[in-house]
Protein backbone atom coordinates (compact mmCIF):
# COMPACT_ATOMS: atom_id res chain seq x y z
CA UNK A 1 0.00 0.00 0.00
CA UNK A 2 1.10 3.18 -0.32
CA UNK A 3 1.51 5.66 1.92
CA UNK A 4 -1.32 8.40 0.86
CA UNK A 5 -3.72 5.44 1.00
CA UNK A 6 -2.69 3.98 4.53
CA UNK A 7 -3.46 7.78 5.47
CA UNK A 8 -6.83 8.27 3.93
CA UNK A 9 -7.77 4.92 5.14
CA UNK A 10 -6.40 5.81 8.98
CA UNK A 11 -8.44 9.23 8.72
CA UNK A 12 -11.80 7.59 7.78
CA UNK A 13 -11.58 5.19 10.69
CA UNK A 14 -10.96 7.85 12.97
CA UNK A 15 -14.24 9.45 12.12
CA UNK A 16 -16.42 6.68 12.57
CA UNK A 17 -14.87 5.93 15.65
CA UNK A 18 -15.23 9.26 16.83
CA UNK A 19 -19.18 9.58 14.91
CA UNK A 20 -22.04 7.61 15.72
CA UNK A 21 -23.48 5.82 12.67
CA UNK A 22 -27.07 6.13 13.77
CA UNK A 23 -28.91 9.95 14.16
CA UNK A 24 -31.67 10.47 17.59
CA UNK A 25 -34.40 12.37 17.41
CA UNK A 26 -34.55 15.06 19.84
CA UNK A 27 -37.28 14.10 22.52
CA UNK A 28 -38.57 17.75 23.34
CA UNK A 29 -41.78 19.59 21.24
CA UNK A 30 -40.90 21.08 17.91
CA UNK A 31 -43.18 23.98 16.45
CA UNK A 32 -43.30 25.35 13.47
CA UNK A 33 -40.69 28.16 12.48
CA UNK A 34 -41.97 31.42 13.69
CA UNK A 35 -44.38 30.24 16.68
CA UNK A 36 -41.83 29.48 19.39
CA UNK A 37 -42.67 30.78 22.61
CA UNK A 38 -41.11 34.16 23.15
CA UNK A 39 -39.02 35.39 26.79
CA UNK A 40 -40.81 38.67 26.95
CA UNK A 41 -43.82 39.59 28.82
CA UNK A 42 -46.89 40.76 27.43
CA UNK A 43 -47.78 44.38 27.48
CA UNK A 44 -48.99 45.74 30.81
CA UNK A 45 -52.22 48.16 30.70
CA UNK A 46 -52.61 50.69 33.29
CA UNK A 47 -56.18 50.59 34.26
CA UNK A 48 -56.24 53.83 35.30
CA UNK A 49 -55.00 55.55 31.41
CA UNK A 50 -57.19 58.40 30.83
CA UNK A 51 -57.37 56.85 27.43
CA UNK A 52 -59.38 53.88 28.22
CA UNK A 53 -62.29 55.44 29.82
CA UNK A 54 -65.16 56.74 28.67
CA UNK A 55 -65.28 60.99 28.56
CA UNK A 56 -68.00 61.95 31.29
CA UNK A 57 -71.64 62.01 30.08
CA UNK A 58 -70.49 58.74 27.03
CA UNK A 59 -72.29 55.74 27.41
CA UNK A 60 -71.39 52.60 25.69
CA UNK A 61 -73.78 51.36 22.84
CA UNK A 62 -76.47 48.40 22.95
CA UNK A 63 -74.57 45.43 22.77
CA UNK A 64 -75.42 43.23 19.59
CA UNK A 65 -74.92 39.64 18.68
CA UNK A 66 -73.03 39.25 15.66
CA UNK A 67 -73.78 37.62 12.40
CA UNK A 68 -71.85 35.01 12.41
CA UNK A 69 -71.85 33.10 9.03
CA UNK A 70 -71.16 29.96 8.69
CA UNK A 71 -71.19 28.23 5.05
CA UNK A 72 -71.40 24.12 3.86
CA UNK A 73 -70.38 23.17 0.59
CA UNK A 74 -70.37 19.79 -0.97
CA UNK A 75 -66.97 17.64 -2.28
CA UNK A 76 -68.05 18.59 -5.91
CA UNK A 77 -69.25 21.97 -5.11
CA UNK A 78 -72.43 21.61 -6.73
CA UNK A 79 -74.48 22.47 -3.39
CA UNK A 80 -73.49 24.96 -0.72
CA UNK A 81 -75.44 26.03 2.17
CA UNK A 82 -74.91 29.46 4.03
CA UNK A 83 -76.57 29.88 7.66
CA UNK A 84 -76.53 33.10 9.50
CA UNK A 85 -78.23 34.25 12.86
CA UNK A 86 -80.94 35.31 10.73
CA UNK A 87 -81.24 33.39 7.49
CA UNK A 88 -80.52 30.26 5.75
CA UNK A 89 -79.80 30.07 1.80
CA UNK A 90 -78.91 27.02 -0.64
CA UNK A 91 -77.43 27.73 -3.50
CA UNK A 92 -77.59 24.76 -6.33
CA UNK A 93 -75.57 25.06 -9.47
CA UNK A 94 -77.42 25.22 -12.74
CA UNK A 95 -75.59 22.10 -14.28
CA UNK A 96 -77.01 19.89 -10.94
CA UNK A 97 -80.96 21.50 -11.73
CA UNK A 98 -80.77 22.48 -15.43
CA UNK A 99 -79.73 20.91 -19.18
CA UNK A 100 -77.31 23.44 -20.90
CA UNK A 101 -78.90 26.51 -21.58
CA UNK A 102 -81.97 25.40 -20.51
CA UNK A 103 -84.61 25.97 -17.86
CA UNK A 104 -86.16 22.51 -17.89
CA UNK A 105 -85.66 20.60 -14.78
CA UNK A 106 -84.02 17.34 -14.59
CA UNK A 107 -85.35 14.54 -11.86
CA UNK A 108 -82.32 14.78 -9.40
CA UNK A 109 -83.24 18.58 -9.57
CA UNK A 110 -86.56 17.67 -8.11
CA UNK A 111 -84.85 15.65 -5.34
CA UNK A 112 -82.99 18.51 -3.98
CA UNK A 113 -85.67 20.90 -4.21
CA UNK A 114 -87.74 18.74 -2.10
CA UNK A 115 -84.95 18.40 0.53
CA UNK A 116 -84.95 22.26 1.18
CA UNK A 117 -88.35 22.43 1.16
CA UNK A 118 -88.44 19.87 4.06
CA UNK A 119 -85.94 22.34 5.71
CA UNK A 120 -87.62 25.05 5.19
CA UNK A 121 -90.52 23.30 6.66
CA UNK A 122 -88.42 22.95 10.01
CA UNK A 123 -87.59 26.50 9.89
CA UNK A 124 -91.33 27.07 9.77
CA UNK A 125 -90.40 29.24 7.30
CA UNK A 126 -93.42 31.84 5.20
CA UNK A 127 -91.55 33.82 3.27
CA UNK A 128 -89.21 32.40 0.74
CA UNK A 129 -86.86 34.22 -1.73
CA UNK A 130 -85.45 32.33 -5.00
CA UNK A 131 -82.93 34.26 -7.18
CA UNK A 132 -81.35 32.82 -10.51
CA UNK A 133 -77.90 34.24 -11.56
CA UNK A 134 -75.82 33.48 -14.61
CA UNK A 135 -71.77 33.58 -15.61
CA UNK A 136 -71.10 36.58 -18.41
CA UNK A 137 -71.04 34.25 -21.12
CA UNK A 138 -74.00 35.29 -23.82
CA UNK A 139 -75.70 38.31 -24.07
CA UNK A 140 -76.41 40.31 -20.86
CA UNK A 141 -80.31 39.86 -21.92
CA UNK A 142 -80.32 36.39 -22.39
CA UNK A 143 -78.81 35.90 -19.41
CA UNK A 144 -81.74 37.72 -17.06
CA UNK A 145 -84.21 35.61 -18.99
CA UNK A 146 -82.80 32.39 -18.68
CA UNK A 147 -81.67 33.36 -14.95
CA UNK A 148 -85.58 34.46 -14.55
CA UNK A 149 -86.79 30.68 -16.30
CA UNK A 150 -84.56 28.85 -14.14
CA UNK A 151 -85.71 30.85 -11.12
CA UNK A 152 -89.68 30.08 -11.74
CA UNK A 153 -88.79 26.26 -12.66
CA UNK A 154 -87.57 25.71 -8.94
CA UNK A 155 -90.30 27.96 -7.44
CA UNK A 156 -92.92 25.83 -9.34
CA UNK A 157 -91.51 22.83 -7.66
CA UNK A 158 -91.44 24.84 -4.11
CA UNK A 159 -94.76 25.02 -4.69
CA UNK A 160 -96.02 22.05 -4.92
CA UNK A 161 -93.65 20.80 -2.06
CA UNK A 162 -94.86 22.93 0.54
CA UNK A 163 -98.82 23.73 -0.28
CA UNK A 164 -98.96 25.86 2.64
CA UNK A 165 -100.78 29.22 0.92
CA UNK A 166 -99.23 31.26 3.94
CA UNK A 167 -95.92 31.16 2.36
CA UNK A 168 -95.16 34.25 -0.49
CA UNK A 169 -92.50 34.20 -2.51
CA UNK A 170 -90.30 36.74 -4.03
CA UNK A 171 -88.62 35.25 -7.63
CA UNK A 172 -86.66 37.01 -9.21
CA UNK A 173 -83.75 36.50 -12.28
CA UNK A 174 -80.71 38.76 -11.85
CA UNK A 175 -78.38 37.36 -14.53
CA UNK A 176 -74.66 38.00 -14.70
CA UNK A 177 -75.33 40.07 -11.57
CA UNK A 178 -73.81 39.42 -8.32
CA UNK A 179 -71.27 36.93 -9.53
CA UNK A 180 -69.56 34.88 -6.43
CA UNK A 181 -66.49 33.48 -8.51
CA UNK A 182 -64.50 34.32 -11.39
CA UNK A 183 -65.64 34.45 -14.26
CA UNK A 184 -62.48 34.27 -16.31
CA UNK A 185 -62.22 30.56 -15.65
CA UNK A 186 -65.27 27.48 -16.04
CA UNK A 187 -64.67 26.68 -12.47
CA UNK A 188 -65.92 30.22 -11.58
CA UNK A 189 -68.24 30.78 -14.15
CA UNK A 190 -69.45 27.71 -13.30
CA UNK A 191 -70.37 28.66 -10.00
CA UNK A 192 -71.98 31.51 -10.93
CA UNK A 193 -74.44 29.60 -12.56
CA UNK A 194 -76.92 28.62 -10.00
CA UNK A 195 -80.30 28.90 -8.38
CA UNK A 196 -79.88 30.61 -4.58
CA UNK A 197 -83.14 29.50 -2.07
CA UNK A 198 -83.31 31.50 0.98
CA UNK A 199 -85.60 31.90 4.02
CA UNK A 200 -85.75 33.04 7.49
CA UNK A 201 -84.27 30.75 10.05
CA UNK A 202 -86.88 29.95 13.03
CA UNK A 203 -86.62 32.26 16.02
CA UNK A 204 -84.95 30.24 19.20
């Protein structure tokens, strides 16, 4: 052997005599970068800063409970649901109720109809609002009477669902109004194209 080898070979078996060949995890928490615990103590407030009170003669306004809104859409995005403290509205896309360009209802359309009407049965719900809306695609005229067709087609089937002659209904067809996606790409025009059912939620 030569001597530059017996060296290289001497140096390598001092390192993994002097390195372990297997790595430990550390035992302790890890967080993320950026949310480790920091030495500092939080800000003190003086409760007695002029700033934090009220000027003499102020009072402080009616408290109010907040509309929180909470929204349920489906895996394929075809149904969403959006419940606030006061109201509850579905909104079902026009390809799940509707042929293309068309405001003839198919018989899975019917299905889901019926379900809200069932909930808007437990919401003991009288007054019912069902808007149609379009993407931009098409003339801006076409679109507020095909919105407006769509809209009657599921208020025909509400209709018939709920027989209660108590309940009004305001229908209305608003076109490419009010879009809720982009409309520079199918999945937002798609979107846009849908049939929104909303009604009071029950008091309680």
């Amino acid at each position: 052997m030569t001597h530059n080898r017996l060296l290289l070979i001497a140096t390598v078996a001092a390192l993994l005599a002097v390195s372990p060949g297997v790595a430990h995890a550390d035992d302790g928490p890890s967080v993320p970068p950026g949310t480790e615990a920091t030495a500092s103590a939080p800000v003190e407030l003086d409760p007695n800063d002029p700033d934090l009170k009220l000027p003499d003669g102020a009072t402080l306004a009616e408290p109010k409970v907040l509309d929180i809104k909470q929204v349920v859409e489906d895996q394929s995005g075809d149904e969403r649901r959006e419940d606030t403290n006061s109201d509850v509205k579905f909104a079902l896309q026009a390809e799940v109720l509707f042929g293309k360009d068309s405001a003839k209802l198919g018989g899975e359309a019917k299905s889901r109809i019926a379900a809200i009407a069932d909930e808007i049965e437990t919401q003991n719900a009288t007054k019912i609002r069902v808007f149609g809306f379009t993407d931009n695609l098409g003339s801006s005229a076409h679109g507020d009477v095909l919105s407006r067709q769509r809209a009657n087609a599921v208020h025909g089937v509400l209709v018939k669902e709920l027989s209660d002659s108590n309940v009004t209904y305001e229908v209305r067809g608003y076109g490419e109004q009010y879009p809720i996606a982009d409309n520079s790409t199918e999945a937002g025009r798609k979107k846009n194209r849908r049939v929104e059912i909303s009604f009071p939620r029950a008091e309680g």
